[in-house]
N, C-alpha and C. Protein backbone atom coordinates (compact mmCIF):
# COMPACT_ATOMS: atom_id res chain seq x y z
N UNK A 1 0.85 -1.17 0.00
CA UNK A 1 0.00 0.00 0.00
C UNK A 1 0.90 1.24 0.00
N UNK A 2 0.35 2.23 -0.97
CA UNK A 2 1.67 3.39 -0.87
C UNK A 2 1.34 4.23 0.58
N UNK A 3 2.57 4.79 0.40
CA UNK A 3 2.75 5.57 1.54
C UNK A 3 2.35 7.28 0.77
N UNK A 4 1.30 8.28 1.80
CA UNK A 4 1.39 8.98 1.20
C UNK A 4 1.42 10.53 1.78
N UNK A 5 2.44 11.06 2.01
CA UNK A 5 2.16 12.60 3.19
C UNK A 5 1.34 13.89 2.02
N UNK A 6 0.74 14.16 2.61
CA UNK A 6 0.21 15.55 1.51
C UNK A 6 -0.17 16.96 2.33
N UNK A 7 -0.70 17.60 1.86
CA UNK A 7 -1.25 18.93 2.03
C UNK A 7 -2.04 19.64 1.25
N UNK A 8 -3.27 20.35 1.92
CA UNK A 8 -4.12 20.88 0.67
C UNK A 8 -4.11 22.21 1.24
N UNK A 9 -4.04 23.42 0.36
CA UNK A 9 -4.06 24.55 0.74
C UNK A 9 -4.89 25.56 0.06
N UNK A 10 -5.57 26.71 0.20
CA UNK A 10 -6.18 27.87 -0.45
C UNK A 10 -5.19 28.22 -1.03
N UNK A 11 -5.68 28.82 -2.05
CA UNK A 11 -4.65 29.24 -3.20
C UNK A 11 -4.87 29.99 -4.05
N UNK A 12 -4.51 31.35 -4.20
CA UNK A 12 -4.81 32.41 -5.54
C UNK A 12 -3.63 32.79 -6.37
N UNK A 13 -2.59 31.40 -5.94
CA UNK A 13 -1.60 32.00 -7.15
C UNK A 13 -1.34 30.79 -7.91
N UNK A 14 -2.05 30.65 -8.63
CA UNK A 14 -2.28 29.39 -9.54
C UNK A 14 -0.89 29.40 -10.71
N UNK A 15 -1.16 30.87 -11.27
CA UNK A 15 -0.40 31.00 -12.24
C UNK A 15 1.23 31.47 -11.42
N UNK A 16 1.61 31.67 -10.28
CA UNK A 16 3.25 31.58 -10.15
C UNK A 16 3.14 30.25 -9.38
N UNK A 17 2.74 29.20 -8.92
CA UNK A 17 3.11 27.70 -8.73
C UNK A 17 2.93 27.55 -9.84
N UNK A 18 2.57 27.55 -10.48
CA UNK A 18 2.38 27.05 -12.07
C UNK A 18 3.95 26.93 -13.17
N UNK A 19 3.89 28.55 -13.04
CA UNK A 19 5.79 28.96 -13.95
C UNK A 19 6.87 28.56 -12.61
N UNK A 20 6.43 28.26 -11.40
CA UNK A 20 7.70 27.15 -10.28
C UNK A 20 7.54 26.35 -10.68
N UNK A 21 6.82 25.33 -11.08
CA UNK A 21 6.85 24.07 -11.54
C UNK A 21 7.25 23.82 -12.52
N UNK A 22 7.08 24.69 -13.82
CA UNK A 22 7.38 24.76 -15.29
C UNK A 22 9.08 24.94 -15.11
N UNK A 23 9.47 25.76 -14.37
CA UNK A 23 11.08 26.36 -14.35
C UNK A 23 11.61 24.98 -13.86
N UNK A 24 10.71 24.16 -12.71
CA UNK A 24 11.32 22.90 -11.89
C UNK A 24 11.56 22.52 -12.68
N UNK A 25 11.17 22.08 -14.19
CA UNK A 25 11.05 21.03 -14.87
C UNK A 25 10.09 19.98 -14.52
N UNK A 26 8.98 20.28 -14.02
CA UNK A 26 7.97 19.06 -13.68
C UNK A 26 7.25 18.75 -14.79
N UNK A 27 6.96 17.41 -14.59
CA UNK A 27 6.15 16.59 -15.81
C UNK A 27 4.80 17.32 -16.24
N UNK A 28 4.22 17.72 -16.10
CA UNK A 28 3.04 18.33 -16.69
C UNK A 28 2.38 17.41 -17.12
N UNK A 29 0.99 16.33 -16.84
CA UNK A 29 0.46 15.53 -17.39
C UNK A 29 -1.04 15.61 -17.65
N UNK A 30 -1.70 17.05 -17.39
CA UNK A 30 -2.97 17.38 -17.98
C UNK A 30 -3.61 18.18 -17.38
N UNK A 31 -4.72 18.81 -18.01
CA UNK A 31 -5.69 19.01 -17.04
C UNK A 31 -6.74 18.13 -16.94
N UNK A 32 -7.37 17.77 -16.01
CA UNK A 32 -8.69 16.87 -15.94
C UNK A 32 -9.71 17.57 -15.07
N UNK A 33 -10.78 17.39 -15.94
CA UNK A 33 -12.05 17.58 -15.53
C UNK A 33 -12.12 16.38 -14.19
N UNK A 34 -12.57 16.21 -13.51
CA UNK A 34 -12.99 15.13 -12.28
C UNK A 34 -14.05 15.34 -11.54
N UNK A 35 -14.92 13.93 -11.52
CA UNK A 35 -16.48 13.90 -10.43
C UNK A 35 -15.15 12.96 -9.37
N UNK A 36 -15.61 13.23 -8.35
CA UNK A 36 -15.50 12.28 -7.25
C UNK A 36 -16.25 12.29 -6.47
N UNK A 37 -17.28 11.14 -6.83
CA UNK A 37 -18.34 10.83 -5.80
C UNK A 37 -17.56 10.41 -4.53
N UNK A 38 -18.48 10.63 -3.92
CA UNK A 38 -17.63 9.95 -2.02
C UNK A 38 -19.27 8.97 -1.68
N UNK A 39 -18.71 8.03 -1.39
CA UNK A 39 -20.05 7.40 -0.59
C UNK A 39 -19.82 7.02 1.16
N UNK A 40 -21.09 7.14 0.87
CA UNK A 40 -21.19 6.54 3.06
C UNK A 40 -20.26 5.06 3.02
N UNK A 41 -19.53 4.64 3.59
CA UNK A 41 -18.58 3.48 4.34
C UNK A 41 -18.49 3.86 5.98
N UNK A 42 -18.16 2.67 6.06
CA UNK A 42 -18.13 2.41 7.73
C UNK A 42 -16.79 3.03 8.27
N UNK A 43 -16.20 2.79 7.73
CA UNK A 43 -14.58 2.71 7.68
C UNK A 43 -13.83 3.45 6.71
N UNK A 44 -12.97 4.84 7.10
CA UNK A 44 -12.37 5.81 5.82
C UNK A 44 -13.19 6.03 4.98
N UNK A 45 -12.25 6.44 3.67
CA UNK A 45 -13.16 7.51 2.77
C UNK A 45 -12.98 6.17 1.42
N UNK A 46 -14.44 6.38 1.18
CA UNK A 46 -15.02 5.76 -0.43
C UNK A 46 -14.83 6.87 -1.68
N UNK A 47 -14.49 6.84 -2.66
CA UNK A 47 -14.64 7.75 -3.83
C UNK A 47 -14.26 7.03 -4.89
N UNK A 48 -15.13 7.62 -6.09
CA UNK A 48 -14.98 7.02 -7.40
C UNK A 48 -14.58 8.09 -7.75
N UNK A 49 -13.31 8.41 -8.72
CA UNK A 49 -13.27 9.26 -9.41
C UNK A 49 -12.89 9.22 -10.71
N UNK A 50 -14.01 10.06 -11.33
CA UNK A 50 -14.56 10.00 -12.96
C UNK A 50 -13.39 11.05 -13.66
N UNK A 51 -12.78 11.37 -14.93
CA UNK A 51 -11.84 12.03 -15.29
C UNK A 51 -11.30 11.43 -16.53
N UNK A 52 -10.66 12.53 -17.17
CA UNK A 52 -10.21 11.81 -18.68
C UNK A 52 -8.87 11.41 -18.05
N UNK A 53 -8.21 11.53 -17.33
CA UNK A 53 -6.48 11.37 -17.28
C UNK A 53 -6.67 9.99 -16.11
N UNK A 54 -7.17 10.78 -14.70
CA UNK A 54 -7.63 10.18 -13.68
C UNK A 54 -9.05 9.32 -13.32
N UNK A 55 -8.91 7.97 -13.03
CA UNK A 55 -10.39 7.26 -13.07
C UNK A 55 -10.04 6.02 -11.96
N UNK A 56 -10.46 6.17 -11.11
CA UNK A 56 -9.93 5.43 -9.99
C UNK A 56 -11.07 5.39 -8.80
N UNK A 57 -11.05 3.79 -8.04
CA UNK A 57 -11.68 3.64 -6.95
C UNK A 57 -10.86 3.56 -5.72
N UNK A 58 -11.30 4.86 -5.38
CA UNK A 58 -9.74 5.13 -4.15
C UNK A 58 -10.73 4.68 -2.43
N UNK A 59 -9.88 4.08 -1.58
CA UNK A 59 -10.67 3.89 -0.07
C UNK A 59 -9.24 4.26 0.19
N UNK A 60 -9.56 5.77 1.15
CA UNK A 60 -8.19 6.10 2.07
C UNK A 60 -8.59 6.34 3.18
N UNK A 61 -7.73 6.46 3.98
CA UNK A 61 -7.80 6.48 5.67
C UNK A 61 -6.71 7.65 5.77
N UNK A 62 -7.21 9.13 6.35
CA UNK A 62 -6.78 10.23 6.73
C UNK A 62 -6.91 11.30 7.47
N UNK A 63 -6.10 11.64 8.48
CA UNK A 63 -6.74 12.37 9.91
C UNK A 63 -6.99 13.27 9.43
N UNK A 64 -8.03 14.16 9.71
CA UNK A 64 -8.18 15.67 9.43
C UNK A 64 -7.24 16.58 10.74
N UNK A 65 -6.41 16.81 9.84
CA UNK A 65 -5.33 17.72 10.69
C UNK A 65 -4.65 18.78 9.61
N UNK A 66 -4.59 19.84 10.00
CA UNK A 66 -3.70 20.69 9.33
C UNK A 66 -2.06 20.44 8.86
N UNK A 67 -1.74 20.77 8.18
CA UNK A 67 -0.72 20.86 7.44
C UNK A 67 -0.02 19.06 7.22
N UNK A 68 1.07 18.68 6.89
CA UNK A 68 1.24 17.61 6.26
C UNK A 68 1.15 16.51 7.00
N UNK A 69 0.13 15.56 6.48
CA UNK A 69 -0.29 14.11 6.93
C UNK A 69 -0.49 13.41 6.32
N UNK A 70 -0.04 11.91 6.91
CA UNK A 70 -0.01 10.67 6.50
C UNK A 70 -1.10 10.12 5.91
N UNK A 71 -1.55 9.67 4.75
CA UNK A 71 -2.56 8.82 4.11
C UNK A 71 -2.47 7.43 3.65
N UNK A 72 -3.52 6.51 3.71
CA UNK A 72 -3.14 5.01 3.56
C UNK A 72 -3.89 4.95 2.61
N UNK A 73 -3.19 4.38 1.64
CA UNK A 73 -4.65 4.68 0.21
C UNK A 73 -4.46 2.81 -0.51
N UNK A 74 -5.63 2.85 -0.82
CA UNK A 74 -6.41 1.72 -1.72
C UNK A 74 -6.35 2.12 -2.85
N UNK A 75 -5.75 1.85 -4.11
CA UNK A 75 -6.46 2.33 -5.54
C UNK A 75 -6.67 1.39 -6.25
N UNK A 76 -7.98 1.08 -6.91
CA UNK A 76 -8.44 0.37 -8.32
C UNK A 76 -8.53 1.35 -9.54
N UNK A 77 -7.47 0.65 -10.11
CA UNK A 77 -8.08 1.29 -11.66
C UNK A 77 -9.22 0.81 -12.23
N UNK A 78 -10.13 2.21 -12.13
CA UNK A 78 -11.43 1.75 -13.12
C UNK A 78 -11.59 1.94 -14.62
N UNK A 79 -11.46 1.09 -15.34
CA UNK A 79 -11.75 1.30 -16.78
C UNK A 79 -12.87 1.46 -17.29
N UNK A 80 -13.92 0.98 -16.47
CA UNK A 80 -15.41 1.53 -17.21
C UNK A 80 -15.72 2.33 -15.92
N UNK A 81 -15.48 3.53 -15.73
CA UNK A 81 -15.75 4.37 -14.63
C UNK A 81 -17.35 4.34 -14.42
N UNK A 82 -17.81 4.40 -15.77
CA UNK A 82 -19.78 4.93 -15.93
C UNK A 82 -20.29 3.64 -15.08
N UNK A 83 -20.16 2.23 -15.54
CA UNK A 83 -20.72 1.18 -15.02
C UNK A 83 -20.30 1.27 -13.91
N UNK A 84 -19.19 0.82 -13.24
CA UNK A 84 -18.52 1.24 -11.80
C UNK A 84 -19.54 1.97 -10.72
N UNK A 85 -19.59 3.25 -11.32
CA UNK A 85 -20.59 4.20 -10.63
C UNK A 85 -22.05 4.06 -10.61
N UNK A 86 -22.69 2.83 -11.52
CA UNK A 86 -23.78 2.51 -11.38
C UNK A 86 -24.12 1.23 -10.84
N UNK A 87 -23.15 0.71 -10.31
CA UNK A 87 -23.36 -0.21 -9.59
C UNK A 87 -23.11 0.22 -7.44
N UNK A 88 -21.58 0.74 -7.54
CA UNK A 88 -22.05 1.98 -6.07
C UNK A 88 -23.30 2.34 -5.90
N UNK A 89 -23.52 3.36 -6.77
CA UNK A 89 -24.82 3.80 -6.39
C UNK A 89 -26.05 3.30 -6.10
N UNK A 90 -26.11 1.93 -6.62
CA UNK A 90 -27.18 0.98 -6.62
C UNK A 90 -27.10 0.32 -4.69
N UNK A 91 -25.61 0.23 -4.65
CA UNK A 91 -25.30 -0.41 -3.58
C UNK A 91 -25.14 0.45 -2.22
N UNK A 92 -24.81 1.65 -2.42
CA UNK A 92 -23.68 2.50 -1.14
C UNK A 92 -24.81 4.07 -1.34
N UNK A 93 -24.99 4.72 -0.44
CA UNK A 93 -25.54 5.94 -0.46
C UNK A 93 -24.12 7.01 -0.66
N UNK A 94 -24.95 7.80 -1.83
CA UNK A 94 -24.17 8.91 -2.28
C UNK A 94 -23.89 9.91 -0.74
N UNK A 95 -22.52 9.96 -0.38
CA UNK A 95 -22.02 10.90 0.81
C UNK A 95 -22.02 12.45 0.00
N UNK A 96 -21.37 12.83 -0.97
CA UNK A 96 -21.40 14.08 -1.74
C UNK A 96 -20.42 13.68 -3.34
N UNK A 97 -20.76 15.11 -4.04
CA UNK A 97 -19.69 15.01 -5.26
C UNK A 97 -19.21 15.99 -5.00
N UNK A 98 -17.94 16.13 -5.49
CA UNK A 98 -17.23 16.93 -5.81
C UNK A 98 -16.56 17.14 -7.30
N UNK A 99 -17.06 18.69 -7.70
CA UNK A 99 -16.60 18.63 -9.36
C UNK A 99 -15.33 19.52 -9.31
N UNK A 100 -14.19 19.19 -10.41
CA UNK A 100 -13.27 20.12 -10.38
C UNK A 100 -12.39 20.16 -11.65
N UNK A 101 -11.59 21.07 -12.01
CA UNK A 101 -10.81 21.00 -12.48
C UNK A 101 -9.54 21.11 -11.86
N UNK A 102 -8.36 19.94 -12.76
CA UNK A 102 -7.37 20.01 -11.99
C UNK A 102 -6.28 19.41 -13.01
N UNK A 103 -4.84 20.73 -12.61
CA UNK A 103 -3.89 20.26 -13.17
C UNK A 103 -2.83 19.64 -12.69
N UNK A 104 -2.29 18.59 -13.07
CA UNK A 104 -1.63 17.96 -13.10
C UNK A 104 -0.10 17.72 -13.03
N UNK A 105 0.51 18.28 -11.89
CA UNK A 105 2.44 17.87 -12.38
C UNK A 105 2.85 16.73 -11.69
N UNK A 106 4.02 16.40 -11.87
CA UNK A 106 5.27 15.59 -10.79
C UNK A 106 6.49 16.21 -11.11
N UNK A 107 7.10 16.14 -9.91
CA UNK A 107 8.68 15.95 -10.01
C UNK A 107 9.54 14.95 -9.22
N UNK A 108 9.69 14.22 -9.78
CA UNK A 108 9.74 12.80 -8.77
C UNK A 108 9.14 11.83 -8.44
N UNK A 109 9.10 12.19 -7.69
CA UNK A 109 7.87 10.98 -6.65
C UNK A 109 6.74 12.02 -6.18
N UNK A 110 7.14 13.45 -6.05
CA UNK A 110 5.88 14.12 -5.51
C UNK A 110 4.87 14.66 -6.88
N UNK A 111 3.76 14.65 -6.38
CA UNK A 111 2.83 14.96 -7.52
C UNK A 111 1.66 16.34 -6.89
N UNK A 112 1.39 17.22 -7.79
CA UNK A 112 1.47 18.99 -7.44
C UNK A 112 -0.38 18.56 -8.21
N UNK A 113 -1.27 19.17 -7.15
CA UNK A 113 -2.66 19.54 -7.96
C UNK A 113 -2.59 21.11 -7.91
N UNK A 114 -3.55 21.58 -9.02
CA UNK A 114 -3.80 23.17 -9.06
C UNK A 114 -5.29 23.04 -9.49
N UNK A 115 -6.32 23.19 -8.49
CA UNK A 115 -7.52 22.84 -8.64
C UNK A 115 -8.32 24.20 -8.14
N UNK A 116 -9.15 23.55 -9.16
CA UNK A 116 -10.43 24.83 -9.08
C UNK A 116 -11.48 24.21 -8.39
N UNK A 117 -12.44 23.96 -7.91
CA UNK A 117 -13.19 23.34 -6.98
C UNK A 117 -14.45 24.02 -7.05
N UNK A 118 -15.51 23.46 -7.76
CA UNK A 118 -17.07 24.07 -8.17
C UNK A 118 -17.53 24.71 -6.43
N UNK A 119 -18.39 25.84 -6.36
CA UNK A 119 -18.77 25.73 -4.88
C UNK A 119 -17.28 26.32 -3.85
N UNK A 120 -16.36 26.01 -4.11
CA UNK A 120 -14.98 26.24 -3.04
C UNK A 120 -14.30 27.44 -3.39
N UNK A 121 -13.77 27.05 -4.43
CA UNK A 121 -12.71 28.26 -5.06
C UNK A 121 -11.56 27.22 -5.59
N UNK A 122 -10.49 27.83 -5.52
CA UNK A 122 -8.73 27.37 -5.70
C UNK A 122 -8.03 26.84 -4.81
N UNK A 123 -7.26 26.41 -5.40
CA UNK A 123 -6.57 25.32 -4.13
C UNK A 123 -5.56 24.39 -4.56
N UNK A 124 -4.28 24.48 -3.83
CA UNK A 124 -2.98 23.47 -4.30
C UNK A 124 -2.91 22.34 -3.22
N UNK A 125 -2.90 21.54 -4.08
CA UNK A 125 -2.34 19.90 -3.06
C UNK A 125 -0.81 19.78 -3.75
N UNK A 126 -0.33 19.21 -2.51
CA UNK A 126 1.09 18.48 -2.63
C UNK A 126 1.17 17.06 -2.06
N UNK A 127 1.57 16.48 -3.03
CA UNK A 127 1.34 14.77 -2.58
C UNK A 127 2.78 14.04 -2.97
N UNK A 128 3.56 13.83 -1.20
CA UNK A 128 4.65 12.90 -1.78
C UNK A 128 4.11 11.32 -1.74
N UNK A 129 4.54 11.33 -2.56
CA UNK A 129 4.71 9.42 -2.48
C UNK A 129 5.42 8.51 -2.52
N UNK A 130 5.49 7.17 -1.52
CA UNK A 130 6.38 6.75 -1.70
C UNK A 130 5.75 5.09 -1.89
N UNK A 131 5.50 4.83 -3.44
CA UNK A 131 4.93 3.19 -3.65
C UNK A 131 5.31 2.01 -3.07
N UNK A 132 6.53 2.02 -2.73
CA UNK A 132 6.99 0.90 -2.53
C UNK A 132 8.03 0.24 -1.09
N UNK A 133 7.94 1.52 0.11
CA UNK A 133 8.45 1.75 1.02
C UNK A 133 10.00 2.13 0.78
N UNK A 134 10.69 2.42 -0.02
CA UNK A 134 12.01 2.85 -0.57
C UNK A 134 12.04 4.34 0.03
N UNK A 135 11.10 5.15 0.44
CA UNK A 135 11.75 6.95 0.54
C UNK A 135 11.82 6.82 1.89
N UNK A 136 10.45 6.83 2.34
CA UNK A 136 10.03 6.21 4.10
C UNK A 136 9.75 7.97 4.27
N UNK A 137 8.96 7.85 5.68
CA UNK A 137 7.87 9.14 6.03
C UNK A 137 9.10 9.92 6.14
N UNK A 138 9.99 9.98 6.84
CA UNK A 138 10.84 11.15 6.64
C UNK A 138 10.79 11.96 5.64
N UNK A 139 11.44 11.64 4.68
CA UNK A 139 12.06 11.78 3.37
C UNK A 139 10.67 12.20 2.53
N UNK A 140 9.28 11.99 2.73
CA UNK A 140 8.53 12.43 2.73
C UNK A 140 7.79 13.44 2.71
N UNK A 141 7.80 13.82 4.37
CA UNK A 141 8.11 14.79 4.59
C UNK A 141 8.43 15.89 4.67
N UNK A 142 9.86 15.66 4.31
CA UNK A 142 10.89 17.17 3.96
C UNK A 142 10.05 17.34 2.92
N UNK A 143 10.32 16.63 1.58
CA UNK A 143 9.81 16.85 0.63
C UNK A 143 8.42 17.96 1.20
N UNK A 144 7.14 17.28 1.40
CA UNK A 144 6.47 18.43 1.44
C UNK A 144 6.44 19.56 2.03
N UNK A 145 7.38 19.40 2.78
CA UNK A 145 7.54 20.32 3.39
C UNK A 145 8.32 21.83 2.65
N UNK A 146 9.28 21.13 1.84
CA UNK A 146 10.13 22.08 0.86
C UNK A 146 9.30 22.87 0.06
N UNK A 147 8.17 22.22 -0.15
CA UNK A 147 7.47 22.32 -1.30
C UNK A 147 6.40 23.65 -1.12
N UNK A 148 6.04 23.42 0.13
CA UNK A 148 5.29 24.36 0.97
C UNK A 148 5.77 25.40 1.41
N UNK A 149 7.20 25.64 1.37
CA UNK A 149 8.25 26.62 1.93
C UNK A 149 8.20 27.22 -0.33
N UNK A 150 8.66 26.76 -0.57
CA UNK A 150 8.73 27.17 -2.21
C UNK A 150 7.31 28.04 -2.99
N UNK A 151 6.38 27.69 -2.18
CA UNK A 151 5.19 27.97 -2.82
C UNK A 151 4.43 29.18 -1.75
N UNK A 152 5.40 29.66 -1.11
CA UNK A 152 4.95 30.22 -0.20
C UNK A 152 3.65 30.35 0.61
N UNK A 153 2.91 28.80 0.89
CA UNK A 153 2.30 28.54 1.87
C UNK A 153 1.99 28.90 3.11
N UNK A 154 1.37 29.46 3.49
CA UNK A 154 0.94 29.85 5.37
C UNK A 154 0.26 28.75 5.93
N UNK A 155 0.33 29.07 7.00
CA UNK A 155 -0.19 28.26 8.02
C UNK A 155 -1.75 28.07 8.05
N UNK A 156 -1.95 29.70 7.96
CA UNK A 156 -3.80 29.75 7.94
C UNK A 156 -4.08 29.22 6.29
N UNK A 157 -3.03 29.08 5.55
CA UNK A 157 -3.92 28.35 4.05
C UNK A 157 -4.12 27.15 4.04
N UNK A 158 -3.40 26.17 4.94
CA UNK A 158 -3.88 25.00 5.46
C UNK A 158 -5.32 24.77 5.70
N UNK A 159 -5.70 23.59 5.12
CA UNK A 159 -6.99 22.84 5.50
C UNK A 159 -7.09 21.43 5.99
N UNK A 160 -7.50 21.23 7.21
CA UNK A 160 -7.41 19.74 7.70
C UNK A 160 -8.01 18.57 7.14
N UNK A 161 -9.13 19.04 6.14
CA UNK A 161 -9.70 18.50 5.98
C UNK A 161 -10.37 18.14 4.29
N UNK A 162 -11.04 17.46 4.02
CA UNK A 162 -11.32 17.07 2.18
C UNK A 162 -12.06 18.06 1.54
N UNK A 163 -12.00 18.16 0.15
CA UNK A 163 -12.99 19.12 -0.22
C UNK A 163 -14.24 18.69 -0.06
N UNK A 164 -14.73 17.10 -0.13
CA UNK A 164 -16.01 16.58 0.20
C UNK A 164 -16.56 17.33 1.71
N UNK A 165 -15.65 17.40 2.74
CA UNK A 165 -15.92 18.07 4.05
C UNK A 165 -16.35 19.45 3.97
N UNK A 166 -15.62 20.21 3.15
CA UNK A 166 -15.79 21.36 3.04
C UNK A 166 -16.90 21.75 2.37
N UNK A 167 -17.87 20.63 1.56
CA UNK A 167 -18.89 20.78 0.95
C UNK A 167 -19.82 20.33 1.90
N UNK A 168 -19.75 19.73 2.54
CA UNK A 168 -20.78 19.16 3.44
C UNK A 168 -20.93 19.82 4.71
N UNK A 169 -19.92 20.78 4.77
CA UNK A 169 -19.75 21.84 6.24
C UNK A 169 -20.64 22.89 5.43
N UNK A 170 -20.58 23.21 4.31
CA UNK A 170 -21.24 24.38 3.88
C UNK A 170 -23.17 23.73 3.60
N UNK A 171 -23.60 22.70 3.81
CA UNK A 171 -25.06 22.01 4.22
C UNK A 171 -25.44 22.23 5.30
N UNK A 172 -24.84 22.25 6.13
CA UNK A 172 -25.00 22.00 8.12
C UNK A 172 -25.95 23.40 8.25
């Protein structure tokens, strides 16, 4: 199971993380449209997510805590995403969707979102990873941590928590 530290932050400078990443030399691998349904489970987070690049049945387990934390993630690649999602739905109650656009880098092992978020606004994730236990949480870590120092991140742009949360805090 990969190992995975991240961070999600508010964000209105889309376009200078954007030319940092371009200057990094990071991979650039799209933009994608994305649904990610979330459904009710007993246990962590359920989501299908629909997307031309990205299409995946992810179950992760992640504290809501500010700034960089550990995630335990499940992924199935879904190839028929549409059927997939009509069989969930038949089975699991819809928890929320979330629609977005989102672009896409890596440099390394870490992988950079620049997302627009229907309902939210903007917003950068930083996701190190490490597939195969070879980096280990340290090394992790720094990494996001560098990354967050580079992108000039604050403390208050931290969010503990998912954009599904943040949609479902704005229902209450």
């Amino acid at each position: 199971m990969p190992q995975i530290i991240e961070i999600k932050a508010a964000s209105n400078r889309h376009d200078e993380i954007r030319n940092f990443l371009q200057q990094a030399g990071a991979d650039f691998r799209g933009t994608d449209h994305q649904r990610d349904t979330y459904f009710l489970v007993p246990k962590g987070r359920l989501k299908l997510r629909q997307g031309n690049i990205e299409r995946n049945l992810i179950h992760y387990h992640r504290p809501n805590q500010e700034g960089p934390k550990l995630s335990e993630v499940s992924l199935y690649a879904a190839t028929n995403d549409d059927s997939l999602h009509s069989v969930l739905t038949a089975a699991l109650d819809t928890l929320v969707v979330v629609d977005k656009q989102r672009e896409i880098y890596f440099i390394d092992n870490v992988k950079f979102h620049l997302d627009t978020v229907v309902n939210l606004g903007t917003f950068v994730e930083i996701e190190a990873i490490d597939r195969d236990g070879s980096i280990g949480h340290e090394q992790l870590l720094a990494q996001c941590e560098h990354y967050i120092a580079c992108f000039g991140i604050l403390a208050s742009d931290l969010f503990a928590c998912s954009y599904s949360d943040l949609l479902l805090q704005q229902h209450e």
